[in-house]
Protein backbone atom coordinates (compact mmCIF):
# COMPACT_ATOMS: atom_id res chain seq x y z
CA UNK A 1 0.00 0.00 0.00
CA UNK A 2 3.16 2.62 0.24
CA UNK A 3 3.28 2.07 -3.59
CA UNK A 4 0.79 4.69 -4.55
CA UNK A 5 2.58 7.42 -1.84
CA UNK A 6 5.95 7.11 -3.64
CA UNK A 7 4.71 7.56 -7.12
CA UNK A 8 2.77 10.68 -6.35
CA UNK A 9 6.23 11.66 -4.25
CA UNK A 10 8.45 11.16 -7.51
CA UNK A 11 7.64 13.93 -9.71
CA UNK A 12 7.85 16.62 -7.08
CA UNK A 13 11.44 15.21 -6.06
CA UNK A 14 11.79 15.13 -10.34
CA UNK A 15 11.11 18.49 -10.63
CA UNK A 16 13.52 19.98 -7.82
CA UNK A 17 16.07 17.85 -9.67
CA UNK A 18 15.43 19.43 -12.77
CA UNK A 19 15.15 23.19 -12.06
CA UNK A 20 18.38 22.49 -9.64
CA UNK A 21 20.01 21.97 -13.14
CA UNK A 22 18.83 24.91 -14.36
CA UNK A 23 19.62 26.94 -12.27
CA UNK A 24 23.32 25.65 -12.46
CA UNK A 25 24.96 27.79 -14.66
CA UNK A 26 24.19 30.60 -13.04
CA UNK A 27 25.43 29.74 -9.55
CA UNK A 28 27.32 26.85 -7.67
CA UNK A 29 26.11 23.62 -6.84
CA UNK A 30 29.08 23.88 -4.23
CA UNK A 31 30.56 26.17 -1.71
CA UNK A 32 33.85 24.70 -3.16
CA UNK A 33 32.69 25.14 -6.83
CA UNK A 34 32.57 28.65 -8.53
CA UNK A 35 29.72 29.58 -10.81
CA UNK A 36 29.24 28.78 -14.46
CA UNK A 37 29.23 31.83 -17.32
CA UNK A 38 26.33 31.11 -19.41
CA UNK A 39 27.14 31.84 -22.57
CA UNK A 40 25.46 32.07 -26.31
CA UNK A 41 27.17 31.71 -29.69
CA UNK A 42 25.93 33.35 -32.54
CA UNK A 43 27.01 32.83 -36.07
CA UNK A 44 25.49 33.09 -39.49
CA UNK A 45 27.91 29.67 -40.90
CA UNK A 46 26.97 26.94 -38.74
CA UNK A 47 30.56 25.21 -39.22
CA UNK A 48 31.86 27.80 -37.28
CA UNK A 49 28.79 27.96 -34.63
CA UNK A 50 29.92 23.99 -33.85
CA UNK A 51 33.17 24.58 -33.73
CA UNK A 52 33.40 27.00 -30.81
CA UNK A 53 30.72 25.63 -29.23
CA UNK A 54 32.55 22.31 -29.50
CA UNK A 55 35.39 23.64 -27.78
CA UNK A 56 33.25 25.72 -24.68
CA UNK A 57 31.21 22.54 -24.04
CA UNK A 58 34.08 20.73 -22.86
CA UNK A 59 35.03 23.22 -20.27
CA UNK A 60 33.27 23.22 -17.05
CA UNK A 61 33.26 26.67 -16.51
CA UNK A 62 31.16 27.55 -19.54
CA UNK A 63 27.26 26.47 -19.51
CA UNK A 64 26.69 27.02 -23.37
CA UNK A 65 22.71 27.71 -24.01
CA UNK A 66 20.48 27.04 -26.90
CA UNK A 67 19.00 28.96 -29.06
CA UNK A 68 15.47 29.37 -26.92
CA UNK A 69 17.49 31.06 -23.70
CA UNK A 70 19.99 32.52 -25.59
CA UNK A 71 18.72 36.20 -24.54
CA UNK A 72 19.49 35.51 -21.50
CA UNK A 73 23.26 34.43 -21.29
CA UNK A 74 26.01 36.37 -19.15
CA UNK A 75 28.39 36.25 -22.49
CA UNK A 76 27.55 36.60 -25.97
CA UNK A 77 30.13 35.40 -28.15
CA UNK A 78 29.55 36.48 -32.10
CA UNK A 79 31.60 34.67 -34.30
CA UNK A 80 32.60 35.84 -38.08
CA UNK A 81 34.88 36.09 -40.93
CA UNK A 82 34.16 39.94 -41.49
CA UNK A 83 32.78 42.78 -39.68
CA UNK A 84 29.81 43.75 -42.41
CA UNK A 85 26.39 45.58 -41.59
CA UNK A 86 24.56 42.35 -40.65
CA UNK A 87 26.86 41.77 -38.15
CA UNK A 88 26.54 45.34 -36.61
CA UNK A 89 22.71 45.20 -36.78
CA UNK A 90 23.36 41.84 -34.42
CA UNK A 91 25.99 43.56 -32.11
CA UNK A 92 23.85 46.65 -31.64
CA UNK A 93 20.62 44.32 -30.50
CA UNK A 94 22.76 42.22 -28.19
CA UNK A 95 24.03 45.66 -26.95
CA UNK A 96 20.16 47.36 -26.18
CA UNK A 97 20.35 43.58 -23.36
CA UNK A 98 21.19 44.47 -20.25
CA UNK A 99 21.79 40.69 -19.01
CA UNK A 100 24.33 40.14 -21.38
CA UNK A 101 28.03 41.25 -22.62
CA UNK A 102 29.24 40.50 -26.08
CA UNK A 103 32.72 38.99 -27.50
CA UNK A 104 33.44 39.12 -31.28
CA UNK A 105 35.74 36.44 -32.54
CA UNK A 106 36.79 37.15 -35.86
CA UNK A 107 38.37 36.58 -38.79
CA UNK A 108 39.94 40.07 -40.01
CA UNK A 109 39.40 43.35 -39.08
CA UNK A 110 40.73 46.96 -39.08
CA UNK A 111 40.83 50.06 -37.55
CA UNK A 112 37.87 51.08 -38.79
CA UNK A 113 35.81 47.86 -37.88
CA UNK A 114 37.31 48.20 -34.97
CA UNK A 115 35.97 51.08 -34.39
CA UNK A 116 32.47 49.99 -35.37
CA UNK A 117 32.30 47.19 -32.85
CA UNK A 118 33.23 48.70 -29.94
CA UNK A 119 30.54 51.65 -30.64
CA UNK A 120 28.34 48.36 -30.40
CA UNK A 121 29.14 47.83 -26.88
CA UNK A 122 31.67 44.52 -27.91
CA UNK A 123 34.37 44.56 -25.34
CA UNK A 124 36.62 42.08 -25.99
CA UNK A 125 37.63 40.87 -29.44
CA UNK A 126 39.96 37.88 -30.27
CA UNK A 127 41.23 36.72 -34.01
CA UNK A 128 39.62 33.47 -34.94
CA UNK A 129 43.16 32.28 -35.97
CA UNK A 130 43.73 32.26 -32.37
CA UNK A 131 40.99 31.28 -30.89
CA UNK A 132 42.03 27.75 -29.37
CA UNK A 133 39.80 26.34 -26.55
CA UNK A 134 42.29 28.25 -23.81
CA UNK A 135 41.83 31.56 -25.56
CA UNK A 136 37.91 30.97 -25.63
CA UNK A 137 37.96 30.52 -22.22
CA UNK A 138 39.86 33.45 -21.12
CA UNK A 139 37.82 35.42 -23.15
CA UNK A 140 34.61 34.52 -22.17
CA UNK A 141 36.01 34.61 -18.68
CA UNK A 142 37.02 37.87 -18.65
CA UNK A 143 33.89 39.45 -20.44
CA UNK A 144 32.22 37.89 -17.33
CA UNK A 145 33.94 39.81 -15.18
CA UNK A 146 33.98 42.89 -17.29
CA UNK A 147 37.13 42.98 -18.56
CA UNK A 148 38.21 44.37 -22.10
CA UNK A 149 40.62 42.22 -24.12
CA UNK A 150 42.24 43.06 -27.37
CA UNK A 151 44.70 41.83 -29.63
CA UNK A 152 48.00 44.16 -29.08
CA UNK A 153 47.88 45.63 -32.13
CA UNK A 154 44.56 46.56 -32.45
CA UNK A 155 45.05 48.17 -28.95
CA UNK A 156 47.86 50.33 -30.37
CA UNK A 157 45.57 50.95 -33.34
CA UNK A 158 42.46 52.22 -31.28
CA UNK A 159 44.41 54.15 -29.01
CA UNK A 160 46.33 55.79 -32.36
CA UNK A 161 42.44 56.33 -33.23
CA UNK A 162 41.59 58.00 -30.14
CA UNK A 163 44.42 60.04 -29.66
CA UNK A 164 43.89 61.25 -33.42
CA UNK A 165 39.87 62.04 -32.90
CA UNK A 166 40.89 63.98 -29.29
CA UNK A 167 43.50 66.22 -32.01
CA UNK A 168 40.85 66.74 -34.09
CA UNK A 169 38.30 67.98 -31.89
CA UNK A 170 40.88 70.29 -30.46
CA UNK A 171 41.55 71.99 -33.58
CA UNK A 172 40.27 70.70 -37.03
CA UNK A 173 43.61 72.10 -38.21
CA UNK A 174 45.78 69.15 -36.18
CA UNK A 175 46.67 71.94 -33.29
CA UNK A 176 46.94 70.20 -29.90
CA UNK A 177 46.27 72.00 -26.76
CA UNK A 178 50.17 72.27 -26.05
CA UNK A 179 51.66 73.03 -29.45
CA UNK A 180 50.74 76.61 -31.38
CA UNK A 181 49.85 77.38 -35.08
CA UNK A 182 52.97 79.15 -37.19
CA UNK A 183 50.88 82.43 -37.16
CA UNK A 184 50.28 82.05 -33.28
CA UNK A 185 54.21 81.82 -32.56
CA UNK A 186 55.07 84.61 -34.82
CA UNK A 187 52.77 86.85 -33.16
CA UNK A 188 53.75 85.71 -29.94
CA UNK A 189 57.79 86.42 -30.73
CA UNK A 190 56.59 89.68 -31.55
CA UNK A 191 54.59 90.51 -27.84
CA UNK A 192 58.37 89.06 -26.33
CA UNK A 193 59.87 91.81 -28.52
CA UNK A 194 57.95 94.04 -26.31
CA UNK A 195 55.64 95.35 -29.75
CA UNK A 196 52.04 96.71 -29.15
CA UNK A 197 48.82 95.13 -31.05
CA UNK A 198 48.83 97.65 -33.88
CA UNK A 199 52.84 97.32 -34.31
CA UNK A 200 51.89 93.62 -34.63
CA UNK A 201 49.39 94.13 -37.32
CA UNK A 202 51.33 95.95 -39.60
CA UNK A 203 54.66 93.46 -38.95
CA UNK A 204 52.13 90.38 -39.57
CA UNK A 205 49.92 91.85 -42.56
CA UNK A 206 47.09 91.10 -40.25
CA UNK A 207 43.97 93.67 -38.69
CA UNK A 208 44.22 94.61 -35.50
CA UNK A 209 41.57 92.63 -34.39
CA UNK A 210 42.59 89.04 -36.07
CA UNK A 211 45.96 90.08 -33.87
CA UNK A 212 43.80 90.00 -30.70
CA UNK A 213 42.15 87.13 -31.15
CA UNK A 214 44.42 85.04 -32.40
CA UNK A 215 46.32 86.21 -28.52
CA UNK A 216 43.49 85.47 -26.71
CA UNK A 217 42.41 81.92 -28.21
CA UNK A 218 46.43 81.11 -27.33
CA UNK A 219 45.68 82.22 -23.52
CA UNK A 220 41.96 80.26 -23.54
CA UNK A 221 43.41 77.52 -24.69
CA UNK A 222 46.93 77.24 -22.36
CA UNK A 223 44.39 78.24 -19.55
CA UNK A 224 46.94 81.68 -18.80
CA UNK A 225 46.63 84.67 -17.38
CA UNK A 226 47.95 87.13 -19.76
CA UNK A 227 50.08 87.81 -22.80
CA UNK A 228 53.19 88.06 -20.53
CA UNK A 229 52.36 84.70 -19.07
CA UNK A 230 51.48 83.25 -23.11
CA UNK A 231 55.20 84.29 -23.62
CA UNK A 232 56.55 82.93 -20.45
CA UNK A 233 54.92 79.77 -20.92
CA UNK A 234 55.80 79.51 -25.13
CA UNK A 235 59.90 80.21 -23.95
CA UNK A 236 59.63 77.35 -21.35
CA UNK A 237 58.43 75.37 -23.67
CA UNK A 238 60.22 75.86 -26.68
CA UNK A 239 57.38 76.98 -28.24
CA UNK A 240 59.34 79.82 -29.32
């Protein structure tokens, strides 16, 4: 007669079992065991989809997730041969998900892809060439934990990017806030010769006016007091 008690008992001890797995790449079944990343792998060729997923699977750090739950995994790993504007559509989706962060392994790409995928939110790139399963995992691994990772020449190509887009929006004409124009360090010569605005104008060819402002945008711009501080600061230099 205890038959009929342990059948209706199975399926509730079933179902803890099952949502206990669940649940399991998102935290530890252990104290002594750390989490699993959850992760989802998105590419258009599905050679390449199997192949990295291959490679996660075996590592028991990684939970890989299907399809159906892929919205919701920690990392997002897009895999491609090219940066084109099918893969940016994806990379700006995954980026408008707050539960996830994206990795882009990838065949090729330049400084101006680069560019393009890290507007995207990507934060971590890695060359398919070298994407063994050791490199996936660090990768993945350090997305988790909010890392950036990039290969060292496309992180001395960004920052050559960046510094050349902070020159730019300094002074379309390539000044930098520590260097001066030719015009600004003749005129400025000419105030350490001790010579007025209008003496200035007629030495340079220029009106009085474009004389004045071309000393004040030196003094806004090296955050100085005056034009005897400009020339100070331009001789310590070697501006001048």
């Amino acid at each position: 007669m205890s038959c009929p008690e342990e059948t209706r008992s199975a399926p509730s001890t079933t179902r803890s079992r099952v949502s206990a797995g669940a649940r399991a790449t998102h935290r530890s079944s252990g104290s002594d065991r750390p989490a699993r990343v959850s992760v989802a792998v998105y590419a258009a060729d599905p050679v390449l989809r199997v192949g990295i997923a291959h490679q996660l699977r075996q590592r028991p750090e990684v939970g890989l997730l299907d399809e159906a739950d892929a919205e919701r995994a920690q990392v997002s790993l897009v895999v491609v041969d090219t940066v084109d504007d099918d893969v940016t559509t994806l990379l700006q989706r995954l980026r408008h998900n707050a539960d996830t962060r994206t990795g882009l392994v990838v065949g090729t790409l330049g400084s101006g892809a680069l560019q393009r995928v890290i507007e995207c939110g990507v934060s971590a790139v890695l060359r398919r060439a070298e994407a063994d399963q050791d490199q996936l995992l660090h990768l993945v691994l350090a997305i988790a934990r909010g890392e950036g990772v990039l290969p060292g020449d496309l992180l001395g190509k960004l920052l050559a990017h960046v510094g050349g887009v902070q020159r730019s929006a300094l002074d379309p004409r390539g000044v930098s806030l520590s260097t001066l124009t030719t015009r600004e360090a003749d005129m400025l010569r000419l105030v350490a010769e001790g010579l007025d605005t209008a003496e200035i104008a007629r030495k340079t060819a220029y009106s009085e006016r474009t004389v004045k402002n071309v000393l004040h945008e030196i003094i806004t711009r090296l955050q100085l007091r005056n034009r005897a501080h400009a020339v100070g600061y331009a001789l310590r230099n070697g501006l001048i």
